[in-house]
Protein backbone atom coordinates (compact mmCIF):
# COMPACT_ATOMS: atom_id res chain seq x y z
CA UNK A 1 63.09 175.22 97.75
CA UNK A 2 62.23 175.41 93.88
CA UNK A 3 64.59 174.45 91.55
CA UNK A 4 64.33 176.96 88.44
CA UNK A 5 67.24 175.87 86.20
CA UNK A 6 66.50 172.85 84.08
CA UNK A 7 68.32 170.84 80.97
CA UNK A 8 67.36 169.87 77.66
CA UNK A 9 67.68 165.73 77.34
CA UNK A 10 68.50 166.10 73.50
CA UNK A 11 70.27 169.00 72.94
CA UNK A 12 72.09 169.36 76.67
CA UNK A 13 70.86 173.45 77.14
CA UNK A 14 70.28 174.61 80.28
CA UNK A 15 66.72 176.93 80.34
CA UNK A 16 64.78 178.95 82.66
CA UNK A 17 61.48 177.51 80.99
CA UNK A 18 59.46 174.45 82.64
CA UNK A 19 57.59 172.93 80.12
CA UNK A 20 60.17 172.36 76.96
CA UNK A 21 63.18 173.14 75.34
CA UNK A 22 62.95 176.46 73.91
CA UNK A 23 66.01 175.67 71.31
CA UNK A 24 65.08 172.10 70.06
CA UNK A 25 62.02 171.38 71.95
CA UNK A 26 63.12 168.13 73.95
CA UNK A 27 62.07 167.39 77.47
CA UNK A 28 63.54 168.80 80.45
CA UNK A 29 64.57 167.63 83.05
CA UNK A 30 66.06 169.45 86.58
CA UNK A 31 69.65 168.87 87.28
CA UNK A 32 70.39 169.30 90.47
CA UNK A 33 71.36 166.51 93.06
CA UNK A 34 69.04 165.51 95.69
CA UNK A 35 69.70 167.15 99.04
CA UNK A 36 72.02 165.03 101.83
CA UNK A 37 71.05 164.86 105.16
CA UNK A 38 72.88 162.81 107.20
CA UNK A 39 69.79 161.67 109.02
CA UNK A 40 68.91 159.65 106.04
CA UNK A 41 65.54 158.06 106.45
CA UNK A 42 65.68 155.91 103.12
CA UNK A 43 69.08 155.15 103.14
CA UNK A 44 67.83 150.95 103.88
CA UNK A 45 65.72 151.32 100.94
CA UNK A 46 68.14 152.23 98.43
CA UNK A 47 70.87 149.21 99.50
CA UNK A 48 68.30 146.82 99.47
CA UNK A 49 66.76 147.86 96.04
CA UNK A 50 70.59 148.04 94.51
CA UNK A 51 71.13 144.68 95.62
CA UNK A 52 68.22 143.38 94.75
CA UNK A 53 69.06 144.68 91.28
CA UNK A 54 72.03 143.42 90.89
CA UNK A 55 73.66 147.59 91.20
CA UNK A 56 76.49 146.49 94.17
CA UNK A 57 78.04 143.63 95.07
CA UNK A 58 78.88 142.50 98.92
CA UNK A 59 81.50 139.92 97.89
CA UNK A 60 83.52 142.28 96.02
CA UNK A 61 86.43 144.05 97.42
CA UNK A 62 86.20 147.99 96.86
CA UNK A 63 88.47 149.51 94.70
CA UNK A 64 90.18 151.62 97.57
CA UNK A 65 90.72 148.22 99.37
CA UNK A 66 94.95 146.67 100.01
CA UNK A 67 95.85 144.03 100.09
């Protein structure tokens, strides 16, 4: 499926156009959320690279957690 709605990065329009902003000419960018899919192929990937960055930490409690 094409995405056909995109946003402005400087001015924070939302366009029809793929190429630039028509109203302030700043890059666009398309705003829509990555599809889910519960069979998540990738889903190793991401944890590892987020820890490996430093994004999540294993030793902290979440914020949902009681003591």
């Amino acid at each position: 499926m094409k995405w056909l709605m995109r946003k402005c990065i400087k001015c924070g329009k939302y366009t029809l156009a793929r190429d630039k902003c028509p109203f302030c000419g700043g890059k666009l960018y398309v705003p829509h959320p990555p599809r889910f899919s519960p069979e998540d192929k990738y889903v190793s990937l991401r944890v590892r690279m987020k820890l490996e960055n430093k994004l999540i930490d294993l030793d902290e409690k979440p914020f949902y957690f009681i003591d």
